[in-house]
Protein backbone atom coordinates (compact mmCIF):
# COMPACT_ATOMS: atom_id res chain seq x y z
CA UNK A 1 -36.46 -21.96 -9.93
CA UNK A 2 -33.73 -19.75 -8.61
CA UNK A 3 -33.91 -16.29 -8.10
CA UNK A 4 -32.33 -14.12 -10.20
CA UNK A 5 -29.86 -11.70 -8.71
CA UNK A 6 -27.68 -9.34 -10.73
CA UNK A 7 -24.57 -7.55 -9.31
CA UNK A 8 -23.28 -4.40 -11.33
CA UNK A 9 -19.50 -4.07 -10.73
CA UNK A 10 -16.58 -7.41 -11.00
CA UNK A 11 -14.34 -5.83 -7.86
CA UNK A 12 -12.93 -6.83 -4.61
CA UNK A 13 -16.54 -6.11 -2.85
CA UNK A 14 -18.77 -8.13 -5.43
CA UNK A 15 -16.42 -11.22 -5.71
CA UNK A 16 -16.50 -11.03 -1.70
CA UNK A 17 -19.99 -11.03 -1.28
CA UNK A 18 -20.85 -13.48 -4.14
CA UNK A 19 -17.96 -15.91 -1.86
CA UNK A 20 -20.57 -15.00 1.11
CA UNK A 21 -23.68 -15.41 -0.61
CA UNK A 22 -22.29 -19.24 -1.63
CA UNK A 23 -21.63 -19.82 1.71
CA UNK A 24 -24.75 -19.05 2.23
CA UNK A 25 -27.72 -19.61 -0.09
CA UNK A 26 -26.35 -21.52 -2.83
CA UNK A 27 -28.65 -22.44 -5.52
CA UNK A 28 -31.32 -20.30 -4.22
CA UNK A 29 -30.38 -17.37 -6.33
CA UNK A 30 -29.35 -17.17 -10.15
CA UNK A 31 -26.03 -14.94 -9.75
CA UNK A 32 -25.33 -12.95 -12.83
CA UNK A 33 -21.87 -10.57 -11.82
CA UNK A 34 -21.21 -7.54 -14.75
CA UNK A 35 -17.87 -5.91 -14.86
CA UNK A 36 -16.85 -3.19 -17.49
CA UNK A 37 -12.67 -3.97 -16.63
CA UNK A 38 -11.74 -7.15 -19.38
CA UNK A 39 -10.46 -9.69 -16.54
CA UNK A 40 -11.91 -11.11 -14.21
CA UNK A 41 -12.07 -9.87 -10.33
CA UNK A 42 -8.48 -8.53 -8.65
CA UNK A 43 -7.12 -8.05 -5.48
CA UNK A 44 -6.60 -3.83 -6.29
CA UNK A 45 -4.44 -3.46 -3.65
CA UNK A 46 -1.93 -5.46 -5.12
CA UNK A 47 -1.88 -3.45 -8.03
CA UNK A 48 1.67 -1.35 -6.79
CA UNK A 49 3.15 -4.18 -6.81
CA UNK A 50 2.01 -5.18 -10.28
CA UNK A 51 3.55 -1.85 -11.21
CA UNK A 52 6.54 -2.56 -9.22
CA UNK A 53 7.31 -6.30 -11.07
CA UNK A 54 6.53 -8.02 -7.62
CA UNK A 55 3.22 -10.10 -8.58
CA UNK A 56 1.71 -10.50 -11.99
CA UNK A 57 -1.80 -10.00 -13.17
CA UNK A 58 -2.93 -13.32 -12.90
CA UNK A 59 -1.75 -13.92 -9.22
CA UNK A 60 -3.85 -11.20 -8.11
CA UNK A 61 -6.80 -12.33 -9.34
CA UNK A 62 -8.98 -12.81 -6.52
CA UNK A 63 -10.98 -16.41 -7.92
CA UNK A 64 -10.15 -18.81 -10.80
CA UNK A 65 -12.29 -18.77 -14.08
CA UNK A 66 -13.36 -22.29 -12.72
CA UNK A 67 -14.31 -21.01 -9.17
CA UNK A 68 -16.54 -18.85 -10.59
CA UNK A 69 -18.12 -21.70 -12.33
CA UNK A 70 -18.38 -24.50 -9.94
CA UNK A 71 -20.76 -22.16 -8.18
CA UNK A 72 -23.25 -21.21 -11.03
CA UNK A 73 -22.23 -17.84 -11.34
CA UNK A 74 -22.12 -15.96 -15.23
CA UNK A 75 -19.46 -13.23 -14.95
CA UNK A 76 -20.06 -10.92 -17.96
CA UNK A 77 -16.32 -8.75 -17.76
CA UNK A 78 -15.43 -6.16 -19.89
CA UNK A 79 -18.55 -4.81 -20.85
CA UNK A 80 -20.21 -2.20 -19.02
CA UNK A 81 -23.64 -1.78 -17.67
CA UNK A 82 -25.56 1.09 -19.41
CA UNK A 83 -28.72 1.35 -17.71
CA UNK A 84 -31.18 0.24 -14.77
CA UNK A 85 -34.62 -0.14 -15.87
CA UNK A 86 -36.29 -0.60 -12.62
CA UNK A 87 -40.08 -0.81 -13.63
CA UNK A 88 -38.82 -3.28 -16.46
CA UNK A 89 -36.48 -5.24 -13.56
CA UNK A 90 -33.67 -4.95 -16.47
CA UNK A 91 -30.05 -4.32 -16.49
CA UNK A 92 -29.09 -3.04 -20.12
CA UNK A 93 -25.59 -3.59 -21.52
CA UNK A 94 -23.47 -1.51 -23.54
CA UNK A 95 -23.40 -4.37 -26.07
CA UNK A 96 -26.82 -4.06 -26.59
CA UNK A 97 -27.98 -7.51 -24.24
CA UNK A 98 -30.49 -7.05 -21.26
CA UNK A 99 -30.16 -8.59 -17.77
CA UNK A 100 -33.15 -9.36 -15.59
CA UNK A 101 -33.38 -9.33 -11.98
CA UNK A 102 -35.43 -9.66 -9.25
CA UNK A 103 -32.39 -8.62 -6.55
CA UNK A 104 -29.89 -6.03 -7.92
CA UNK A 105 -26.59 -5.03 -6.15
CA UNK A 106 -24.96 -1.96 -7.32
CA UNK A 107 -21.40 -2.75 -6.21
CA UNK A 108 -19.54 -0.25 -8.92
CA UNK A 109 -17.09 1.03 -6.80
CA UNK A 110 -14.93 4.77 -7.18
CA UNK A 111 -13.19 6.62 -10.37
CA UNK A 112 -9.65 8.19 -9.70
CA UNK A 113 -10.34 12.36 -9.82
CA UNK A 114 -8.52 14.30 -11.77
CA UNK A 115 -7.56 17.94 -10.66
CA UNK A 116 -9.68 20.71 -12.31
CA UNK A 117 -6.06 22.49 -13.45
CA UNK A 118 -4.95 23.74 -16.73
CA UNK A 119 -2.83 21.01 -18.96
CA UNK A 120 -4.80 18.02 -16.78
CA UNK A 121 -6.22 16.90 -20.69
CA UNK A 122 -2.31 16.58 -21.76
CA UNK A 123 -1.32 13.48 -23.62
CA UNK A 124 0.80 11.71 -20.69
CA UNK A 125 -1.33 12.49 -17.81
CA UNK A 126 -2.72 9.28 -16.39
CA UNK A 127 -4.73 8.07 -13.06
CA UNK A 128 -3.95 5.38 -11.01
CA UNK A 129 -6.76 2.74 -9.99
CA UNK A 130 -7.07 -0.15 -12.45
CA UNK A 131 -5.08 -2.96 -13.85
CA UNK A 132 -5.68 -0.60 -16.99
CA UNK A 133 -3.97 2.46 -15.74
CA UNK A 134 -1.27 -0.02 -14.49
CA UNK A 135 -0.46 -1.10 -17.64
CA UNK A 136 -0.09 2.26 -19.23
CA UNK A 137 1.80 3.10 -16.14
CA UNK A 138 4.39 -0.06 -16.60
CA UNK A 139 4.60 1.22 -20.45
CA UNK A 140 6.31 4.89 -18.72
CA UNK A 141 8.14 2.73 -16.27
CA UNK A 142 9.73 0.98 -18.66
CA UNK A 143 10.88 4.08 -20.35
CA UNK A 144 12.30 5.39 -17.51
CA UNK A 145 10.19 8.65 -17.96
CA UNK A 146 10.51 11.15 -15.25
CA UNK A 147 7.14 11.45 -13.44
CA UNK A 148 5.34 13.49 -11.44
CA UNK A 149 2.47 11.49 -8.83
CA UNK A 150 0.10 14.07 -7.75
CA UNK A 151 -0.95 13.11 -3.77
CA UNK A 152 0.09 11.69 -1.13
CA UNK A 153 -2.28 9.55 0.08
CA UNK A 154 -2.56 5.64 -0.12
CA UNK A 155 -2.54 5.44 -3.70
CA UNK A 156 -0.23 8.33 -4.52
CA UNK A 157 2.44 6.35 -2.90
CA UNK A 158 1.41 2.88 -4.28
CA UNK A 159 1.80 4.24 -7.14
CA UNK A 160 5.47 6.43 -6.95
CA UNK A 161 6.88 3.54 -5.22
CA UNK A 162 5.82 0.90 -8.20
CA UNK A 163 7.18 3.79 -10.29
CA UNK A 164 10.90 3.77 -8.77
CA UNK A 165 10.86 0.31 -8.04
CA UNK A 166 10.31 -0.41 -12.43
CA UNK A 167 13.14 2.49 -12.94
CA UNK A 168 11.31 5.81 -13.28
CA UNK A 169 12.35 9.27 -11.92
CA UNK A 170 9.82 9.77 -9.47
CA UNK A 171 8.68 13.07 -7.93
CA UNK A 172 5.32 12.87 -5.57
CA UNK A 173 3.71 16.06 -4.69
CA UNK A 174 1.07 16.52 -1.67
CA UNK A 175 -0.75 19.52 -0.82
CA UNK A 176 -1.16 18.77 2.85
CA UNK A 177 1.71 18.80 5.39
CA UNK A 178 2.68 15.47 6.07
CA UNK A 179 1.95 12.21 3.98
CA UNK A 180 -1.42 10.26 4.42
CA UNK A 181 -2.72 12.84 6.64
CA UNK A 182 -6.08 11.01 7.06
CA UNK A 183 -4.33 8.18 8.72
CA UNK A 184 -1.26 9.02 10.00
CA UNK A 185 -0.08 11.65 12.92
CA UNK A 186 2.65 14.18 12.26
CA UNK A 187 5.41 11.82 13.46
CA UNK A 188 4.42 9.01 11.80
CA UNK A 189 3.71 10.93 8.59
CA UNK A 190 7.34 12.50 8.69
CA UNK A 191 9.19 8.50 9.04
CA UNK A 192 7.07 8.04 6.35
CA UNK A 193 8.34 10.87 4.45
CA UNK A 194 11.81 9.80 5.36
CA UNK A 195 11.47 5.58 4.74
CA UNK A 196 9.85 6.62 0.90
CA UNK A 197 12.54 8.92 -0.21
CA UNK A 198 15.15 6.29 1.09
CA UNK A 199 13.35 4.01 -1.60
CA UNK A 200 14.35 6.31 -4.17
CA UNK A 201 11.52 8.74 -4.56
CA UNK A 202 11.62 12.36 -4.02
CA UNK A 203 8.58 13.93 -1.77
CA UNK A 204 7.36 17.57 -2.15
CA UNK A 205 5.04 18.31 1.02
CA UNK A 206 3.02 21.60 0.63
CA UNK A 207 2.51 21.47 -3.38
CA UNK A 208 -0.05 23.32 -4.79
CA UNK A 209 -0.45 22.32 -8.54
CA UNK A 210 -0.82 25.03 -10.35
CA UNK A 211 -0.96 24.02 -13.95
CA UNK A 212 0.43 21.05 -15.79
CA UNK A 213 2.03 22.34 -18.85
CA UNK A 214 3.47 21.55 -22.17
CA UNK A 215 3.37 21.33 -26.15
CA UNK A 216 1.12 18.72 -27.03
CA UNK A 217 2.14 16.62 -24.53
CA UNK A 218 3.21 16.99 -20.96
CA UNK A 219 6.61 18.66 -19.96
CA UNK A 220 5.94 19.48 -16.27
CA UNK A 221 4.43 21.07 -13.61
CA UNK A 222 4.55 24.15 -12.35
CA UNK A 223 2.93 24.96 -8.41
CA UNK A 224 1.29 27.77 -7.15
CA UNK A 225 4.58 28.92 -5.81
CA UNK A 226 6.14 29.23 -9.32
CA UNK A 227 8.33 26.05 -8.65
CA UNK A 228 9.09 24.14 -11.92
CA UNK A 229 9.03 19.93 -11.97
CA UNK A 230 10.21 18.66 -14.93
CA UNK A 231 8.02 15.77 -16.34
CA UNK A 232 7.70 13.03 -18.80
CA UNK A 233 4.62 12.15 -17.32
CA UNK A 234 2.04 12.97 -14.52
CA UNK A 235 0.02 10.42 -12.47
CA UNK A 236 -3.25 12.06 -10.66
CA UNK A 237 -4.15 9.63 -7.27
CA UNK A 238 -5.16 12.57 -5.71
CA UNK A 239 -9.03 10.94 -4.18
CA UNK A 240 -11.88 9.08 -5.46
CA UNK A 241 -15.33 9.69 -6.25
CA UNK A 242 -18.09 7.14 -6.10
CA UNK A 243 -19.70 6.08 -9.06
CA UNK A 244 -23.22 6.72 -8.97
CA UNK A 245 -24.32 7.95 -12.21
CA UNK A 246 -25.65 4.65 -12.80
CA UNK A 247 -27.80 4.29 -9.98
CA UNK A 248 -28.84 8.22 -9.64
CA UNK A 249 -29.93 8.04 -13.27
CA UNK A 250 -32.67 5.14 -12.59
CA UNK A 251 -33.60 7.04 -9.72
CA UNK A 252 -31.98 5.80 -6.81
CA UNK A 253 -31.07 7.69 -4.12
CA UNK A 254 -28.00 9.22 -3.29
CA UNK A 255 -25.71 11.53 -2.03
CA UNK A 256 -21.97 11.65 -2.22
CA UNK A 257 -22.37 7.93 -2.29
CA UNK A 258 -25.89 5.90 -3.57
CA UNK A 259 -27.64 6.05 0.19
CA UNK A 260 -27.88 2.59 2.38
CA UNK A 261 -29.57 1.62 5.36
CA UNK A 262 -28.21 -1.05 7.69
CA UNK A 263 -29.03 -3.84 5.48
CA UNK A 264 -27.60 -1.93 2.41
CA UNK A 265 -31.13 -2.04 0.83
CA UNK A 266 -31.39 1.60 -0.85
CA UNK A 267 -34.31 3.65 -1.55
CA UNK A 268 -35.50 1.39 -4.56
CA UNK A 269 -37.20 -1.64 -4.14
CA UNK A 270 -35.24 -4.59 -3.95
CA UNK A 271 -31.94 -2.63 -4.76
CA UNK A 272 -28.97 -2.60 -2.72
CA UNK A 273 -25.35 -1.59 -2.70
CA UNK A 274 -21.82 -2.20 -0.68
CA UNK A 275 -18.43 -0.86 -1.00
CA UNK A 276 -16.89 2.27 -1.97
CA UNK A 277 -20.08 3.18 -4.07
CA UNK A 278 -22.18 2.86 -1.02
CA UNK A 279 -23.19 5.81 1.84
CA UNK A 280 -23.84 4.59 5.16
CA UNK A 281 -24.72 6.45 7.87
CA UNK A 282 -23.08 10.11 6.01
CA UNK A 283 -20.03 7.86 4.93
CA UNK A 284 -18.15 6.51 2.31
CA UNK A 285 -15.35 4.54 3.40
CA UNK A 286 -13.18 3.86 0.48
CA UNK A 287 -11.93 1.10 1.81
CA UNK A 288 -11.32 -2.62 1.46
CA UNK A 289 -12.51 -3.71 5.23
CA UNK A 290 -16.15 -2.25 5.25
CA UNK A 291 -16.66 -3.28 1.52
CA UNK A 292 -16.19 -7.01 3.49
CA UNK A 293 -18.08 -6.34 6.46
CA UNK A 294 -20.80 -4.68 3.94
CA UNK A 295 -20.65 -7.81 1.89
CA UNK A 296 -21.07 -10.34 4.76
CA UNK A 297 -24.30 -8.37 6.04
CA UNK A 298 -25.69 -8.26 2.67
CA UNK A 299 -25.31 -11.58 2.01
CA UNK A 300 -26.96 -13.17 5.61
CA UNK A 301 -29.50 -10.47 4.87
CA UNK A 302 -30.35 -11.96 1.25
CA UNK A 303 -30.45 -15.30 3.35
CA UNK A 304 -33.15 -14.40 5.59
CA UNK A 305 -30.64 -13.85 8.33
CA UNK A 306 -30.66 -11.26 10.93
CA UNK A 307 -27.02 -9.03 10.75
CA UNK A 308 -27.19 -5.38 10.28
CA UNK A 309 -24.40 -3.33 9.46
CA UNK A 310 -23.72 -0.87 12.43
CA UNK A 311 -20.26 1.04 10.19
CA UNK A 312 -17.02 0.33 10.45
CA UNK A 313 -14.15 1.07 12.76
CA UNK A 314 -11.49 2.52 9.98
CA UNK A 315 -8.32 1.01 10.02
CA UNK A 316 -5.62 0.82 7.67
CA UNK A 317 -3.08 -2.14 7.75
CA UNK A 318 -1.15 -2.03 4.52
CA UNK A 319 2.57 -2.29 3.28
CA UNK A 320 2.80 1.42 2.07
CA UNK A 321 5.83 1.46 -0.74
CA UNK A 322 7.13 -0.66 0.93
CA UNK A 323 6.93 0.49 4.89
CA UNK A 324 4.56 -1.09 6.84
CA UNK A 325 1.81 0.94 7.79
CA UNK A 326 -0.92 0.63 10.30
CA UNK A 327 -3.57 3.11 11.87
CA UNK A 328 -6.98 2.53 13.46
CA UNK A 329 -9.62 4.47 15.67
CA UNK A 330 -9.34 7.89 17.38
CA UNK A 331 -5.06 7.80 16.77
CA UNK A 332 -4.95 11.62 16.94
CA UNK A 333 -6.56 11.32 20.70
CA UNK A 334 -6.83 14.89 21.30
CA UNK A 335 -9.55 15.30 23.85
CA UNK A 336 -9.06 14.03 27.16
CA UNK A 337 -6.96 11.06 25.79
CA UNK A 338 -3.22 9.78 26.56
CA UNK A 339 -1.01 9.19 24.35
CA UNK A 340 1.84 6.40 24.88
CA UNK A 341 4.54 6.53 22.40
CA UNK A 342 7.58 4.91 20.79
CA UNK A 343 9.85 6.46 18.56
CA UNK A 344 12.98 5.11 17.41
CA UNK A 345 13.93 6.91 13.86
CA UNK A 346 17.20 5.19 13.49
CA UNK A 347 15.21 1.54 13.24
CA UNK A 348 12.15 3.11 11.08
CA UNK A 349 9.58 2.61 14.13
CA UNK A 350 7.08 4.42 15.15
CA UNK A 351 4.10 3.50 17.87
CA UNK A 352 1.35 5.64 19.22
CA UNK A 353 -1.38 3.64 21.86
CA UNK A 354 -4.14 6.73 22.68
CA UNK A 355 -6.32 5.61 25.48
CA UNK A 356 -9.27 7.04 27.08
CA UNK A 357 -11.72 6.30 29.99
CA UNK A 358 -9.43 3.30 30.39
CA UNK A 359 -9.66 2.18 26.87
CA UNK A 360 -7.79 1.54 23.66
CA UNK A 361 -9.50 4.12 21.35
CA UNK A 362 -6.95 4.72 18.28
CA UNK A 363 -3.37 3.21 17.30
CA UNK A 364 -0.40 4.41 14.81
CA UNK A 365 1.97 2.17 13.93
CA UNK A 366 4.86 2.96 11.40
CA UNK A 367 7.43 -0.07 10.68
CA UNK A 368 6.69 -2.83 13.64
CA UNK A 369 3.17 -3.36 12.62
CA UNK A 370 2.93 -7.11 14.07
CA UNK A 371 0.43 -6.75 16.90
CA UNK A 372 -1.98 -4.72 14.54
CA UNK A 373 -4.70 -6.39 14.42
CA UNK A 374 -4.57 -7.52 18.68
CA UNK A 375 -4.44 -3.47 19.15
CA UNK A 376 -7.61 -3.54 16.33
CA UNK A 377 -9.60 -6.07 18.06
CA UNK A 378 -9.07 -4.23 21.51
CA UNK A 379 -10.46 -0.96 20.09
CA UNK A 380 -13.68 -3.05 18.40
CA UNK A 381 -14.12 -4.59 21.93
CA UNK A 382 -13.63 -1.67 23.89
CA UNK A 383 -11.97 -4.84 26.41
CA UNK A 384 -10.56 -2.85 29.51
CA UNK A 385 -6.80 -2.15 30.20
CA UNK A 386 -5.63 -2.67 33.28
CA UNK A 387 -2.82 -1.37 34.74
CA UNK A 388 -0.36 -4.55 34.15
CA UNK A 389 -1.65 -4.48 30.53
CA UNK A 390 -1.12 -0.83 30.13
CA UNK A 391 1.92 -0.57 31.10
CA UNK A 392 3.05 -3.56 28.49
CA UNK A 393 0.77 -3.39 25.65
CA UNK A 394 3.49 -0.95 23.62
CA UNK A 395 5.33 -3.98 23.66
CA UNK A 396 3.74 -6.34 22.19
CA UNK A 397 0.49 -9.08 23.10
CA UNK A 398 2.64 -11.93 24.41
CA UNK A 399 4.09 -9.65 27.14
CA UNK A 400 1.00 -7.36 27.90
CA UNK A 401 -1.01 -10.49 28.45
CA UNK A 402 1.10 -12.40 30.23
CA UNK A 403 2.13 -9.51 32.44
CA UNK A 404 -1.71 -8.88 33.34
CA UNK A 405 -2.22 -12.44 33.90
């Protein structure tokens, strides 16, 4: 009889390891999958251009109904898991049902936050980080309200660019100093700046919300600075925070994140967890790439295999409103690093190679982001550049290599 294995959470990191656990084992487990969203598992990042009337909510959808199937899985979507009863081996429903397990995966991924200001309760102040928030968000678009996305990260700009793209007014505050400052160097960040407010949206760097205010509903924003932002509407994608209520309420450890070891197995028995809910090592990565790498080590673990899950280099490689956008490694390369660069505003490129000790150790790339994933590989390798190659590799693999050869 088949094991039974439950997996709390329908996202991008539970579809990807049940598609590595069927590779795998299948048949030797009972796969149950719980999701508290009412569809079935998405590809999230896609959702901007949901917003932005490029794909539709169906062609983002990661598997078909039948895929699911043909594999013996039983998705329950759009009803949330309550409770882990982990003396009882249970999973309790908000509808009132009951799940055993033997294996449990707690896979239930991040919540947008919301900034502790005054007016943040308003009627018209959404997040942005489900296909739910995207469809209020396409209701504003539609409208053509004028709207105000707090941050300037990743999703801050998914978001104001599916915003302008639908017709909106779009204004996109950020407290820090240049845009995506976690993955971007102050060149890079300022083409950025310059590429999204040719695409119609207008970018306040250095914003300080002070209070989002109105009667009854939200008017605008005013910043610590006593500038005034007129608003129909105001979108927080300002960070995440991992859910762990769930798990810390049965007693599992955790931390920022619910704590992992390199097999993902947590402090409970027979309980383990991947993806942005999930603390390895002191981090949370937040990101689609480890949730995979997590998910592939989980699953040749649950096989009897022998992978462990050292971390993950970070690297972003993502069409950001529109701009391609690429960064991986050490890219700020500030100690006893070099730094090759290429700039050329006019075309919207930007390319920053830091190496170190004869290594690639961190990339930018802004615009011309085709050889992203050769200058990836060579900072997972840590493969030696030579001279030839060095003197190249800014211009793309084909020439580096053959150069060197």
């Amino acid at each position: 009889m088949s094991e039974p294995l439950v997996v709390i959470g329908n996202g991008m990191a539970a579809a990807r390891f049940v598609e590595e656990m069927a590779k795998r084992a299948l048949g030797r487990y009972a796969i149950a999958v719980i999701g508290d969203e009412p569809r079935l598992a998405y590809n999230r990042v896609l959702l901007s251009a949901v917003l932005a009337g490029e794909a539709t909510s169906q062609e983002i959808e990661l598997k078909t109904a039948a895929w699911w199937r043909d594999r013996g899985v039983t998705v329950t979507y759009g009803c949330a898991a309550s409770s882990i009863d982990l003396a009882g081996r249970t999973v309790h429903l908000a509808n009132g049902t009951t799940v055993p397990f033997s294996k449990l995966v707690i896979a239930t991924g991040s919540s947008a936050l919301r900034l502790p200001v005054t007016g943040a309760d308003l009627a018209g102040v959404h997040t942005f980080r489900d296909s739910r928030d995207v469809d209020q968000l396409i209701d504003l678009a539609n409208a053509q309200k004028r709207t105000v996305v707090v941050g300037g990260g990743l999703l801050g700009l998914e978001a104001a660019y599916g915003l302008a793209k639908a017709g909106s007014k779009v204004t996109l505050l950020h407290l820090m100093d240049r845009l995506m400052e976690r993955q971007l160097d102050a060149p890079a960040g300022a083409l950025l700046k310059r590429l999204v407010e040719q695409k119609g949206v207008e970018v306040i760097l250095g914003a300080n919300t002070k209070q989002i205010f109105g009667e009854g509903r939200v008017q605008g924003v005013e910043l610590v600075d006593g500038r005034i932002i007129d608003a129909d509407a105001v979108i927080f994608a300002a960070g995440i925070r991992p859910n762990v209520a769930l798990a810390k309420d049965a007693g599992v450890p955790v931390n920022r994140g619910i704590v992992v070891d390199d097999q993902l197995r947590t402090g409970a028995e027979g309980v383990y967890s991947l993806g942005e809910c999930a603390e390895h090592r002191g981090t949370c990565y937040g990101l689609v790439e480890p949730a995979y790498e997590q998910a592939r080590v989980l699953a040749d673990h649950l096989a009897d295999g022998s992978r462990s899950y050292p971390g993950s280099v970070v690297a972003t490689n993502l069409k950001v409103s529109g701009v391609s956008v690429f960064s991986a490694g050490d890219f700020l390369g500030e100690e006893n690093a070099e730094a090759l660069v290429f700039n050329d505003a006019r075309r919207g490129t930007y390319k920053k190679l830091v190496l170190r000790d004869g290594l690639l150790a961190g990339a930018v790339l802004v615009g011309d982001t085709q050889d992203a994933l050769w200058y990836l590989e060579l900072i997972r390798s840590q493969a030696p550049i030579g001279p030839d190659m060095r003197a190249d590799m800014m211009f793309g693999r084909a020439l580096a290599e053959r150069r060197a050869a």
